[in-house]
N, C-alpha and C. Protein backbone atom coordinates (compact mmCIF):
# COMPACT_ATOMS: atom_id res chain seq x y z
N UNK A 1 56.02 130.28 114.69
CA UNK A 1 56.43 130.91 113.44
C UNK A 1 55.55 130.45 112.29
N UNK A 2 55.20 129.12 112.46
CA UNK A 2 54.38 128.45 111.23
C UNK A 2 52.78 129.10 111.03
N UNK A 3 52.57 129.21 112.50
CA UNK A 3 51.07 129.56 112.40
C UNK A 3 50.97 131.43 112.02
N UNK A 4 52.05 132.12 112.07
CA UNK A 4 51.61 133.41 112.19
C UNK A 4 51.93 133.75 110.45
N UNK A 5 52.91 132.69 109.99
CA UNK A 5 52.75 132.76 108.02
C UNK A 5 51.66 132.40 107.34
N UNK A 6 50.86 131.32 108.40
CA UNK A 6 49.53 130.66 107.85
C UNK A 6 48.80 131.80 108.12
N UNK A 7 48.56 132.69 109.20
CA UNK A 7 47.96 133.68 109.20
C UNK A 7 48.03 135.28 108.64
N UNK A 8 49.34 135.57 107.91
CA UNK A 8 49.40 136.36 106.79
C UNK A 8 49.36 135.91 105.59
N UNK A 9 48.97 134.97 105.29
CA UNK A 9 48.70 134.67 104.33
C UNK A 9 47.43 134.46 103.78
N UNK A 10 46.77 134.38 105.40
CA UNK A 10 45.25 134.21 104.84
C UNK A 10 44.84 135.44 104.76
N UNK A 11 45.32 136.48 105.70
CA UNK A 11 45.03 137.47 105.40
C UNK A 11 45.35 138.38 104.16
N UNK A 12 46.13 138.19 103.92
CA UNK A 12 46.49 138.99 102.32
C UNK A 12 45.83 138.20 101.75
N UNK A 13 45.32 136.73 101.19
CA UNK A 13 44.45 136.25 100.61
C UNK A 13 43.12 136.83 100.62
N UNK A 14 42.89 137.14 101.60
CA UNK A 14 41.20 137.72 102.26
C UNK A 14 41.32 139.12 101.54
N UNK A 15 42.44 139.92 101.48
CA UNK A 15 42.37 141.20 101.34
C UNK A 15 42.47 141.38 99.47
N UNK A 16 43.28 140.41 98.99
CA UNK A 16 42.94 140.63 97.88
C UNK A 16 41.67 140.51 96.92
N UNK A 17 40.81 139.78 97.37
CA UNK A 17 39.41 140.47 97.14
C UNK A 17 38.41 141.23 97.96
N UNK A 18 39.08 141.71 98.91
CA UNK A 18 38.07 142.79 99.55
C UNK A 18 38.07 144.43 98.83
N UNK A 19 37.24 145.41 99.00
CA UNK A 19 36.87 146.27 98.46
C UNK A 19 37.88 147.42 98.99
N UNK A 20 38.48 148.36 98.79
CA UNK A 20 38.96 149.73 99.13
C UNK A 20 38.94 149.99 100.20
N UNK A 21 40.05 149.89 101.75
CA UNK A 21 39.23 150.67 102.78
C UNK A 21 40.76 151.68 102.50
N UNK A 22 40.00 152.84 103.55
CA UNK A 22 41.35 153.27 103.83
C UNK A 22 40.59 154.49 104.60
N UNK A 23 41.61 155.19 105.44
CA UNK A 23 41.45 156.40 106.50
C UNK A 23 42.64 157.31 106.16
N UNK A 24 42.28 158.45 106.44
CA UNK A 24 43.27 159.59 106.08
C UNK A 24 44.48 159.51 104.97
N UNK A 25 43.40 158.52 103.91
CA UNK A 25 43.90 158.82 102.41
C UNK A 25 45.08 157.40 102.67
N UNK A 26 45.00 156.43 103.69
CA UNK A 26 46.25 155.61 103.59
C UNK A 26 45.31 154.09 103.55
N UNK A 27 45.61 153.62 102.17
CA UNK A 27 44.96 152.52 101.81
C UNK A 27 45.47 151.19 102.88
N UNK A 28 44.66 150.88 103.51
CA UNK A 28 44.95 149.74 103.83
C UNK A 28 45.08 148.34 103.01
N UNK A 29 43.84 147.91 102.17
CA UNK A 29 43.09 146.70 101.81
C UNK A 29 42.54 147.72 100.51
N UNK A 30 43.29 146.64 99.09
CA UNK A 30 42.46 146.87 97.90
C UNK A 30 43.84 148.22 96.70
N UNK A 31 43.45 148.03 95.87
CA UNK A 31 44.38 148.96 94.96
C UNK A 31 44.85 150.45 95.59
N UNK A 32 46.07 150.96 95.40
CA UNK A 32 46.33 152.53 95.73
C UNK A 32 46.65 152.87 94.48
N UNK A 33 47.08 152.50 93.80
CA UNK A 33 47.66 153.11 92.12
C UNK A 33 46.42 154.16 91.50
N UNK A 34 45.29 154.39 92.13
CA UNK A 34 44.58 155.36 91.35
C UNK A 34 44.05 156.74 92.94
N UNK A 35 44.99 156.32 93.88
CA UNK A 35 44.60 157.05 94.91
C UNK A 35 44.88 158.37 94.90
N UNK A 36 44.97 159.83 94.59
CA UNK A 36 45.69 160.31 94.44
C UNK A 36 45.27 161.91 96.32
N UNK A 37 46.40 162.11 96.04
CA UNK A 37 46.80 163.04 97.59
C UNK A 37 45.65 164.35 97.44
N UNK A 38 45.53 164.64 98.86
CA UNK A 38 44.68 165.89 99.06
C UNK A 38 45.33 166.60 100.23
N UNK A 39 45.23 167.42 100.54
CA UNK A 39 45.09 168.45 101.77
C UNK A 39 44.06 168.94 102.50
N UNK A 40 43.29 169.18 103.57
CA UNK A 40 42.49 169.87 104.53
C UNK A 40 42.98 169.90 105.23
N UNK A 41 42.29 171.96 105.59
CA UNK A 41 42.73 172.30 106.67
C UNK A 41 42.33 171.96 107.50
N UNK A 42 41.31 171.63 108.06
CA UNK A 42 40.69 171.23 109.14
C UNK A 42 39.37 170.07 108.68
N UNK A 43 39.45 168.70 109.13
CA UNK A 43 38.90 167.44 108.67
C UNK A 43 37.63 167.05 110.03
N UNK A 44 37.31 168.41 110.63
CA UNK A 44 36.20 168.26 111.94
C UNK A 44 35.08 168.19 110.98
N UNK A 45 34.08 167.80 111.17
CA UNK A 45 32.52 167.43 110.67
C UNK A 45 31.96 168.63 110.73
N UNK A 46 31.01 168.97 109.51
CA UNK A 46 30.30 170.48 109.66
C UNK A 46 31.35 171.78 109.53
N UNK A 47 32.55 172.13 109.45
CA UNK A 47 33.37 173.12 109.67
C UNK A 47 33.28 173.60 108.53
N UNK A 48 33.05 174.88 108.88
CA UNK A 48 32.75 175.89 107.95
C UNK A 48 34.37 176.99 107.53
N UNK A 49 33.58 177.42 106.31
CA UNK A 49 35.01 177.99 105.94
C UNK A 49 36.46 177.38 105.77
N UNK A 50 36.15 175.87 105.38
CA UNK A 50 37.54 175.54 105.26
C UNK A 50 38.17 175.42 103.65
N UNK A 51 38.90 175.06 103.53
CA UNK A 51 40.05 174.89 102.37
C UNK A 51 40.63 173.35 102.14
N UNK A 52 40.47 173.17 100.98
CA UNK A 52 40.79 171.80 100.52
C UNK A 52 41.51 171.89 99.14
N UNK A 53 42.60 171.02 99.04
CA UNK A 53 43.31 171.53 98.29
C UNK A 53 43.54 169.97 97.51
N UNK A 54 43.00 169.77 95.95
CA UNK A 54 43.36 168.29 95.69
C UNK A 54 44.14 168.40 94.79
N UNK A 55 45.21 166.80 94.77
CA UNK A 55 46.23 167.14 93.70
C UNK A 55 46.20 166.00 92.92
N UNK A 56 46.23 166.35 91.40
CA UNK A 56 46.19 165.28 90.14
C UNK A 56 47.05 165.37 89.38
N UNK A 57 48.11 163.87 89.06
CA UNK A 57 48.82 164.01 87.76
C UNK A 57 48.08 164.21 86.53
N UNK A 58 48.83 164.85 85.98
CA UNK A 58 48.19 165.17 84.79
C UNK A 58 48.87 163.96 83.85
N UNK A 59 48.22 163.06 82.71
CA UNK A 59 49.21 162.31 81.31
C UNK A 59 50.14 162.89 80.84
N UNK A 60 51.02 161.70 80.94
CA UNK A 60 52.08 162.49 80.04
C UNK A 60 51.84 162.49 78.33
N UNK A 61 51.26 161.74 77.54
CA UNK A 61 50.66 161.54 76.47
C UNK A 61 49.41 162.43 75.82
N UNK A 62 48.71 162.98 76.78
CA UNK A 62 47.38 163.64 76.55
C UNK A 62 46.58 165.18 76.76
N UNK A 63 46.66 166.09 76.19
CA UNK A 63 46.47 167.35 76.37
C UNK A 63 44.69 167.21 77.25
N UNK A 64 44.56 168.18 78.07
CA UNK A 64 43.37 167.85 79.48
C UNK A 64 42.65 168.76 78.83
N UNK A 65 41.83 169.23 78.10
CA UNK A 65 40.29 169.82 77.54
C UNK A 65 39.59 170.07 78.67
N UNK A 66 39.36 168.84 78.85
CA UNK A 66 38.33 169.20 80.70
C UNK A 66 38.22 168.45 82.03
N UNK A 67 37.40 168.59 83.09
CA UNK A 67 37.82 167.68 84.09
C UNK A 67 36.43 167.31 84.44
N UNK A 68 36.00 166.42 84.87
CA UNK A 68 34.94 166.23 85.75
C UNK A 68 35.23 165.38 87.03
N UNK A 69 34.47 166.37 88.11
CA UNK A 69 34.62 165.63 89.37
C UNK A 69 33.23 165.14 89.52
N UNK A 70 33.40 163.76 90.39
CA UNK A 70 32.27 163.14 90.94
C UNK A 70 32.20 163.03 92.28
N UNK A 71 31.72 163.80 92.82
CA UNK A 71 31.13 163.61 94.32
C UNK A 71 30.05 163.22 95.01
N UNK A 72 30.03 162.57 96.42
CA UNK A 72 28.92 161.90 96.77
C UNK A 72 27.81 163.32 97.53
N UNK A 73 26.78 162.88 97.88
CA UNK A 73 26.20 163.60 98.50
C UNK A 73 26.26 164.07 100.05
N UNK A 74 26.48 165.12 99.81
CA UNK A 74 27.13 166.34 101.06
C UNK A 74 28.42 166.76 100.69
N UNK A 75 28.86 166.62 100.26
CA UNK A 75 30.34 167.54 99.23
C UNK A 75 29.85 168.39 98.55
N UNK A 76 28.68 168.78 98.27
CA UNK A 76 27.75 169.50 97.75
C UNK A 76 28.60 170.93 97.70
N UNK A 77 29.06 171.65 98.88
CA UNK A 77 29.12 173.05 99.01
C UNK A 77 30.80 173.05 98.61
N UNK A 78 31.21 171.85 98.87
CA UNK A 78 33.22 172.02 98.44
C UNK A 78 32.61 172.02 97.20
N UNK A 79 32.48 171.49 96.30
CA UNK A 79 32.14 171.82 95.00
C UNK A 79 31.68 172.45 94.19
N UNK A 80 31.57 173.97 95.23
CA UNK A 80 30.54 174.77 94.64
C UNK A 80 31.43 175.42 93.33
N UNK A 81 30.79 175.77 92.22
CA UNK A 81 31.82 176.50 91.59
C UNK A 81 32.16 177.84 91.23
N UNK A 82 31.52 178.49 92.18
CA UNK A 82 31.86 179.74 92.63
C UNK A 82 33.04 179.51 93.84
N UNK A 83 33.43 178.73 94.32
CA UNK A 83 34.54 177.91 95.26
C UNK A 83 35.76 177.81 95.06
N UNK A 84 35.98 177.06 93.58
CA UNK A 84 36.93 176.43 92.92
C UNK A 84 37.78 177.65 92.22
N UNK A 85 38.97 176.51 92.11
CA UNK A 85 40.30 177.19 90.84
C UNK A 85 41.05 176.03 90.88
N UNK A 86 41.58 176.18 89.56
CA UNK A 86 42.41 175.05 89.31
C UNK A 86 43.72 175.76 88.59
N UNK A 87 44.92 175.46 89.17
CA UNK A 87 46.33 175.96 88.68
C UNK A 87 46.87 175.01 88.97
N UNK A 88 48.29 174.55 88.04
CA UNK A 88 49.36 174.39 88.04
C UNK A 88 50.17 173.99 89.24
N UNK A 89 50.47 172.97 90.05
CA UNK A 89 50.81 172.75 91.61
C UNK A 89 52.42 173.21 91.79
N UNK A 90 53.03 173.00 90.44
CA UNK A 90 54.78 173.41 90.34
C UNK A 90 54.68 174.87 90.53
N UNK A 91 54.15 175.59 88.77
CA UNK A 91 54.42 176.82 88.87
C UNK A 91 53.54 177.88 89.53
N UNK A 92 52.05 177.50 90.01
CA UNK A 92 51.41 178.01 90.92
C UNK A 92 50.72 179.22 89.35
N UNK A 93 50.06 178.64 88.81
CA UNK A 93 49.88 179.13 87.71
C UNK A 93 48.34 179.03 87.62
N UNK A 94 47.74 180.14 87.67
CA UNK A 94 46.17 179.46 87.63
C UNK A 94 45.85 179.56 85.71
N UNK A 95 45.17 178.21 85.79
CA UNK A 95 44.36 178.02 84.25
C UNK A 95 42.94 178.61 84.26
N UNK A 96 42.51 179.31 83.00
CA UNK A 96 41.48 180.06 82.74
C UNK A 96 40.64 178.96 82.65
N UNK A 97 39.17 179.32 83.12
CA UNK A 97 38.36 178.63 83.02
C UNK A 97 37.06 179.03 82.28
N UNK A 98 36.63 178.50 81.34
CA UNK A 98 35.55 179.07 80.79
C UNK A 98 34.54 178.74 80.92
N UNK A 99 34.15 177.79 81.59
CA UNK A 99 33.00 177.17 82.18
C UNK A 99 32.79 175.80 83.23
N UNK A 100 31.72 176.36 84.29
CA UNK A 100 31.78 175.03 85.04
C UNK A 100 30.40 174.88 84.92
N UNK A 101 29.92 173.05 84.30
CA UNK A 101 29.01 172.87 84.51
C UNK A 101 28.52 171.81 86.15
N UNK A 102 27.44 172.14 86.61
CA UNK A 102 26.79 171.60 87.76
C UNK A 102 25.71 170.70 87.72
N UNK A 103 25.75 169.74 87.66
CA UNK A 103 24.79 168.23 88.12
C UNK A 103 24.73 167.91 89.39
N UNK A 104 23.84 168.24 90.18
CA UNK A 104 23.58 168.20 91.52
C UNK A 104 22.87 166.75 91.69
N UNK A 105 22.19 166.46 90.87
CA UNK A 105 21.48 165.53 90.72
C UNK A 105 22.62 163.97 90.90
N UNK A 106 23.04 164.15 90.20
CA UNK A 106 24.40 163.28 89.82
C UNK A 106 25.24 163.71 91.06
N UNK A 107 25.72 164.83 91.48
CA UNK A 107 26.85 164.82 92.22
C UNK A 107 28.27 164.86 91.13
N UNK A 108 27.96 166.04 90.38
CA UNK A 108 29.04 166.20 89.43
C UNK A 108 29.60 167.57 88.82
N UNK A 109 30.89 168.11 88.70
CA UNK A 109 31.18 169.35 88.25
C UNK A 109 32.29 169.14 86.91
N UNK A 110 31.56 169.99 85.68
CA UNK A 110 32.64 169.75 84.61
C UNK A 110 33.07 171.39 84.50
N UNK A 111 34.74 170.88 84.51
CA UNK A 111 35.42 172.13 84.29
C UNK A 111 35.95 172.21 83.21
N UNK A 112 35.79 173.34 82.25
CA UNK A 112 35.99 173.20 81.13
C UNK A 112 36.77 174.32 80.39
N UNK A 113 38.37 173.76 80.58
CA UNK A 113 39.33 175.21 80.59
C UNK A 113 39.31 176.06 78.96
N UNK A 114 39.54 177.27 79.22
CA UNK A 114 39.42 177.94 77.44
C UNK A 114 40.51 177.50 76.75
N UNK A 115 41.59 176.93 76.94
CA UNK A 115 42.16 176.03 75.80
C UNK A 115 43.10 174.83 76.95
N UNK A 116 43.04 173.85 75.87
CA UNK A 116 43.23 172.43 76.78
C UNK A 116 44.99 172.56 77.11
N UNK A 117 44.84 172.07 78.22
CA UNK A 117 46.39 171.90 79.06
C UNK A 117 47.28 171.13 78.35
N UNK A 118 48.18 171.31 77.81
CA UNK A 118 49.36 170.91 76.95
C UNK A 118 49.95 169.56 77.62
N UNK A 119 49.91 168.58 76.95
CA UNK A 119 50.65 167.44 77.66
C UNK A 119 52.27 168.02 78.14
N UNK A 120 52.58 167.44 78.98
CA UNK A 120 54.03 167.60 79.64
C UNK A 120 54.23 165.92 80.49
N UNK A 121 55.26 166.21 80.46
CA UNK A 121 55.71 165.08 81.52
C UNK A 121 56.07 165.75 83.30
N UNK A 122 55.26 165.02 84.23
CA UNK A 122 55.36 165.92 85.30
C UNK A 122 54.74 166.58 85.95
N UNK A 123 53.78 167.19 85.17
CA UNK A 123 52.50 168.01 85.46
C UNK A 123 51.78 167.63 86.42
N UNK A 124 51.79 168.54 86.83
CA UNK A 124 50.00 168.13 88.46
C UNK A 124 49.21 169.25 88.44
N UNK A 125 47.72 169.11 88.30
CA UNK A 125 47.00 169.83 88.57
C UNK A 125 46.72 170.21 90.41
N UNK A 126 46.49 171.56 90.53
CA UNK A 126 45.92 171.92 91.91
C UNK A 126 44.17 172.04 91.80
N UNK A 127 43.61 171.42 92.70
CA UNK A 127 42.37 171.95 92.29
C UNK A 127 42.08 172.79 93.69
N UNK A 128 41.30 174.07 94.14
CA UNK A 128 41.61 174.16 95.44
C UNK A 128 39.59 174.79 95.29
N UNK A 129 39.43 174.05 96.73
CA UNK A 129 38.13 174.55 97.32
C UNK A 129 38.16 175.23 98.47
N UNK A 130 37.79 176.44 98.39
CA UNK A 130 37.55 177.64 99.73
C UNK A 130 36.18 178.02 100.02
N UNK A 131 36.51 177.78 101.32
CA UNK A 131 35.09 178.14 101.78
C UNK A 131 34.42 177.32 101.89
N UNK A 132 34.28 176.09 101.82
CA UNK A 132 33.40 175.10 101.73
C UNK A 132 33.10 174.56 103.21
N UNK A 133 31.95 174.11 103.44
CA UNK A 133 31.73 173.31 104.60
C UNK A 133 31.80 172.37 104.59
N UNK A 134 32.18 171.14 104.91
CA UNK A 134 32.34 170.24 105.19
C UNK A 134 31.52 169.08 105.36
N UNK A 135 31.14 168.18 105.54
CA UNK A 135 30.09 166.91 105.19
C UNK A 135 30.07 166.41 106.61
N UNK A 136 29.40 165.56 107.25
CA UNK A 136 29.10 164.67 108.34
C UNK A 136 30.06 163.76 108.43
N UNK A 137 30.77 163.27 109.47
CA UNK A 137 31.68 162.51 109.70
C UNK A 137 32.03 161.00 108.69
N UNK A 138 32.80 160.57 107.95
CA UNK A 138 32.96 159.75 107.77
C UNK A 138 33.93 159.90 106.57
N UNK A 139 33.65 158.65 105.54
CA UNK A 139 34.95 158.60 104.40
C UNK A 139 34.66 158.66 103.11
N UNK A 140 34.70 159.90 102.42
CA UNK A 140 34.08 159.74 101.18
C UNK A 140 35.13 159.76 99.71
N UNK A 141 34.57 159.24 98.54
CA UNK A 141 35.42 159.04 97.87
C UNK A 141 34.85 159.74 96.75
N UNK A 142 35.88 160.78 96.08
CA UNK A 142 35.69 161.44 95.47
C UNK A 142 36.63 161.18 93.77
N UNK A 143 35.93 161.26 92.46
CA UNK A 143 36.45 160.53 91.42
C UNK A 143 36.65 161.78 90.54
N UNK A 144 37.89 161.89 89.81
CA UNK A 144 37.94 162.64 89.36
C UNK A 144 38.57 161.97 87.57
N UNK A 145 37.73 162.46 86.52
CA UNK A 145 38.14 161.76 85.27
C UNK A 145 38.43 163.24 84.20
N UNK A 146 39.16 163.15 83.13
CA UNK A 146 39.35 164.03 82.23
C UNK A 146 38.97 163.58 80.75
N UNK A 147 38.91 164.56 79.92
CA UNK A 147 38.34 164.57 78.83
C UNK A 147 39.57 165.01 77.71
N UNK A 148 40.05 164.44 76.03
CA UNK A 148 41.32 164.54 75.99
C UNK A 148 40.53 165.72 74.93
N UNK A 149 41.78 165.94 73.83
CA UNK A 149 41.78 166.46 72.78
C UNK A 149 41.30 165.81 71.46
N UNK A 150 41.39 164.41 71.42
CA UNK A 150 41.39 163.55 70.35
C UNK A 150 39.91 163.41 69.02
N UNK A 151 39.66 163.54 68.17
CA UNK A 151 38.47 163.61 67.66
C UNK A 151 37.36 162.64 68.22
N UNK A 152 37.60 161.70 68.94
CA UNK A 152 36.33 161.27 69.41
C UNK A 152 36.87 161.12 71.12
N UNK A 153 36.70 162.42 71.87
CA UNK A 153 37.03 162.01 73.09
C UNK A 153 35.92 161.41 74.17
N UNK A 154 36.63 160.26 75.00
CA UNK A 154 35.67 159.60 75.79
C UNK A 154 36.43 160.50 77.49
N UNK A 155 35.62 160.35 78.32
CA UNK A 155 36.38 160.48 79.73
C UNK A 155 36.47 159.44 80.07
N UNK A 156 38.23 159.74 80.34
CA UNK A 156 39.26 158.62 81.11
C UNK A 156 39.43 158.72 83.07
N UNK A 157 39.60 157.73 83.33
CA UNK A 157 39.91 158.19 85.08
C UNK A 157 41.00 158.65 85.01
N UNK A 158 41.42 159.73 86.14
CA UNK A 158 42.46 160.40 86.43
C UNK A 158 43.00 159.81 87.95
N UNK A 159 41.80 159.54 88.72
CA UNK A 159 42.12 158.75 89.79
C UNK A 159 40.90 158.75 90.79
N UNK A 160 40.94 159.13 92.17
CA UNK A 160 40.01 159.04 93.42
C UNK A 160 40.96 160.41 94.17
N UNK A 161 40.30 160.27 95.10
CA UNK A 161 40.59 161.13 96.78
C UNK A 161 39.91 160.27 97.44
N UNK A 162 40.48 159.55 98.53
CA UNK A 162 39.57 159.49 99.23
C UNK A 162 39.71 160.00 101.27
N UNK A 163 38.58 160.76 100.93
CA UNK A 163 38.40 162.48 102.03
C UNK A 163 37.64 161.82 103.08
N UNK A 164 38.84 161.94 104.38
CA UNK A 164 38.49 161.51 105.48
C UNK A 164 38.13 162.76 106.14
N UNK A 165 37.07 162.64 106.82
CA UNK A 165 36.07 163.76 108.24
C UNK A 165 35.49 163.36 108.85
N UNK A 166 36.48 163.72 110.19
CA UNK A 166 36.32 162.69 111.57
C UNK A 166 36.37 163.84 112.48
């Protein structure tokens, strides 16, 4: 009994400074408080034509102006923004969008709705990608930050995904 407390203990010691792992979005080792949930239909390597569906609280304090996602390289085609829509996950409400800008270079898409999303308490954004193909096997982490209303707005994190394809 003595030795297997000495040995969770070293291990949660060990884990509290190790880095983020996690598989099919379930953190093992390292913070979850900024993890936030996704959906795919199908998580096979290379699969074409699939659907991904990510979900973000929205602040309860802060009206959302815009979003930017950060993706690594080969998420390239889920991100396309001829791909995307973003609505409302309660009322299934799609928000107008008046522009998406593309940084390929970076691995980045800013969505930039024609008037900013009203703070509420509760709120979740849907973001949904169709059609997209899919990336080479492994675990990628995808960052998603927003931009407020305020006269000098900075982008804040909103959270991660992190998109398992195995």
């Amino acid at each position: 009994m003595k030795f297997s407390k000495i040995v969770l203990f070293t291990l949660l010691l060990w884990g509290l400074g190790m880095p983020l792992f996690a598989q099919n979005n379930v953190v093992i080792f390292g913070p979850r408080e900024n993890t936030l949930a996704y959906r795919i239909r199908t998580s096979r390597p290379r699969a074409a034509q699939n659907f991904i569906n990510f979900y973000a609280p929205l602040p309860k304090n802060r009206a959302v102006a815009e979003l930017q996602i950060i993706y690594p390289q080969g998420m390239a085609s889920i991100f396309n923004p001829d791909r995307l829509s973003v609505r409302n996950r309660r009322t299934q409400v799609e928000y107008p969008i008046r522009e998406m800008l593309v940084d390929e270079q970076v691995g980045s898409v800013r969505i930039i709705f024609n008037s900013p999303i009203l703070a509420e308490a509760g709120q979740e954004l849907e973001i949904i990608s169709e059609g997209g193909t899919n990336p080479p096997p492994g675990m990628y982490q995808v960052r998603v930050n927003f931009l407020g209303t305020e006269a000098n707005p900075l982008f804040v994190v909103l959270g991660q995904w992190l998109v398992s394809i195995y």
